[in-house]
Protein backbone atom coordinates (compact mmCIF):
# COMPACT_ATOMS: atom_id res chain seq x y z
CA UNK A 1 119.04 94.12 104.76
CA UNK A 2 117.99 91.45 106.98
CA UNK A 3 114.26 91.92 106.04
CA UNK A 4 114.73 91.90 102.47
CA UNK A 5 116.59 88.66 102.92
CA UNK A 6 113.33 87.19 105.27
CA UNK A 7 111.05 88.69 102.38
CA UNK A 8 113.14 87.01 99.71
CA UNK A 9 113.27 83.73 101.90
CA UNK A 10 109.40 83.77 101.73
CA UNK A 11 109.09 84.43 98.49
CA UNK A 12 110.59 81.41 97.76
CA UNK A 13 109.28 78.93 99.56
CA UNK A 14 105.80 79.89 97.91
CA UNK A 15 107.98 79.65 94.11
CA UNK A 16 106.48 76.16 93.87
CA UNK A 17 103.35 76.93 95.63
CA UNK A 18 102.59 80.34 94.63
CA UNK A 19 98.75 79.88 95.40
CA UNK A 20 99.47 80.99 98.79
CA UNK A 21 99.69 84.52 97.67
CA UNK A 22 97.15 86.91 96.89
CA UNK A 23 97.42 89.84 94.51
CA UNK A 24 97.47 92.28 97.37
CA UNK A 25 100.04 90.59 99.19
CA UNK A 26 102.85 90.64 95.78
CA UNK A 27 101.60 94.62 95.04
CA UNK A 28 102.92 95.52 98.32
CA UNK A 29 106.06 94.05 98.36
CA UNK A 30 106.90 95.60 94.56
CA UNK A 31 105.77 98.89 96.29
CA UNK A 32 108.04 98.71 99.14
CA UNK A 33 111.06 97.11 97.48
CA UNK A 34 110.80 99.03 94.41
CA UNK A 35 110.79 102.10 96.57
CA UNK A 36 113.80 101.00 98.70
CA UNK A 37 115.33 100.37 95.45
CA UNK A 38 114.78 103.58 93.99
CA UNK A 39 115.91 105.25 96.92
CA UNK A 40 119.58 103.50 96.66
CA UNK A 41 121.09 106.58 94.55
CA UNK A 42 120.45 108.67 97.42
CA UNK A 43 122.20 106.06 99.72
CA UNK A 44 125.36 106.15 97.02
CA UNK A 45 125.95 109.68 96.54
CA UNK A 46 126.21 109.92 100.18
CA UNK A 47 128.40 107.53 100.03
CA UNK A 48 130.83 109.13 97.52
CA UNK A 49 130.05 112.29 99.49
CA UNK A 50 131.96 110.59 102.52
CA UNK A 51 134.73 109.07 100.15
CA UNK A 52 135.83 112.35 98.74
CA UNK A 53 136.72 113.57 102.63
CA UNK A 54 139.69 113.15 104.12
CA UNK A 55 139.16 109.97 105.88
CA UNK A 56 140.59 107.98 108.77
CA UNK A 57 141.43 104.17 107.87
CA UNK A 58 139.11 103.01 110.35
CA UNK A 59 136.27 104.88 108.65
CA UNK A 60 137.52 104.81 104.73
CA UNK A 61 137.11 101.09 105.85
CA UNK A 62 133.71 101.33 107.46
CA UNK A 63 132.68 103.81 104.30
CA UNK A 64 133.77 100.55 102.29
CA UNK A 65 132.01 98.25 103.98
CA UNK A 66 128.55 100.51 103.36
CA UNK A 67 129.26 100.75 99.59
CA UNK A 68 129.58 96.82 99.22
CA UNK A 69 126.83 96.27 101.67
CA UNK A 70 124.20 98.64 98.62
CA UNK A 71 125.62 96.50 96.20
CA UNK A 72 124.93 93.30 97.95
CA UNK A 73 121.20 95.27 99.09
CA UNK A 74 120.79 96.45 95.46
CA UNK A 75 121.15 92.65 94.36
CA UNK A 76 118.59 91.16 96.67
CA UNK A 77 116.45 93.94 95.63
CA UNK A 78 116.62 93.18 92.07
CA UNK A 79 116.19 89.36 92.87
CA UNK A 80 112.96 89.93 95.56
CA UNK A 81 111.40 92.07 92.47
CA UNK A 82 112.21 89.58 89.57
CA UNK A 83 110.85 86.30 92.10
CA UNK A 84 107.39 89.01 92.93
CA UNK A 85 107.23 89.25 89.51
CA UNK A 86 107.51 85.58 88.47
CA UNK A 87 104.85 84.19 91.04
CA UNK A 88 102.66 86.83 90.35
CA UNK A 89 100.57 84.86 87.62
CA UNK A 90 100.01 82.19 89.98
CA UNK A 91 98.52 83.86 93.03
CA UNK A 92 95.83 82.71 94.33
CA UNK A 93 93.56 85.77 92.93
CA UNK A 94 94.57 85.22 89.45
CA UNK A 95 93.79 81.37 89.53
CA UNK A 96 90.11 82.18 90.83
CA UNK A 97 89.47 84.45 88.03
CA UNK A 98 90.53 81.91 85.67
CA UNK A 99 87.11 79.78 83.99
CA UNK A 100 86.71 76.20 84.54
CA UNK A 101 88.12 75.46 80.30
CA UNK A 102 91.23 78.35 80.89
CA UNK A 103 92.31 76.32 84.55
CA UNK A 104 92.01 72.99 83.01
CA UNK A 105 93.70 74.33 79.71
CA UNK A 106 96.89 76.11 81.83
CA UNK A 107 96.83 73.08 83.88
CA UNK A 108 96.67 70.04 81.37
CA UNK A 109 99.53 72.16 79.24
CA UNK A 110 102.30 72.93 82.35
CA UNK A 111 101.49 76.36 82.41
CA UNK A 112 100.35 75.94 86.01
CA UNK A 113 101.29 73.40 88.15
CA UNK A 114 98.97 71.37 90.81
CA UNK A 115 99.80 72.51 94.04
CA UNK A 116 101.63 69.56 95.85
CA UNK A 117 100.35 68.05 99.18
């Protein structure tokens, strides 16, 4: 979970800058998080699997903790997606393809913001 939560980190810093990104960069990161994501069912029905056994405390407990820790993992993954998502018109790719009229046009009505200094 720990690199989801550096991914997510770095995804926003570049929410007011997302120039920094490239096309490339945001397509990989909805691959690999939307497959991580889409692999969490497989992650809960083993975890049900190990619920309906007679368990110890100590691992009903640790069985628990793993269930909470896909919710809080499912959550992250949903907000890394949705933030990919949002800076995605902004990368750096998309601003290059724009023509001189549709950059000044975005630009002069808040669409897109001026990269800050």
């Amino acid at each position: 979970m720990t690199d989801g939560q550096t991914a997510y980190d770095g995804l926003l810093q570049c929410r007011t800058r997302p120039h920094v990104l490239d096309d490339a960069t945001l397509a990989r990161v909805t691959q690999v998080y939307g497959e991580q994501r889409d692999f969490l069912p497989v992650h809960r029905e083993q975890v049900s699997r190990w619920q309906a056994l007679a368990l110890s405390p100590a691992q009903r407990d640790e069985v628990a903790h793993l269930s909470a820790r896909l919710d809080r993992f499912d959550a992250l993954l949903g907000d890394i997606l949705a933030l990919a998502q949002e800076l995605s018109p902004g990368t750096i790719d998309r601003l290059m393809g724009m023509s001189d009229e549709d950059l000044a046009a975005a630009v002069l009505s808040g669409a897109l913001k001026l990269p800050r200094r």
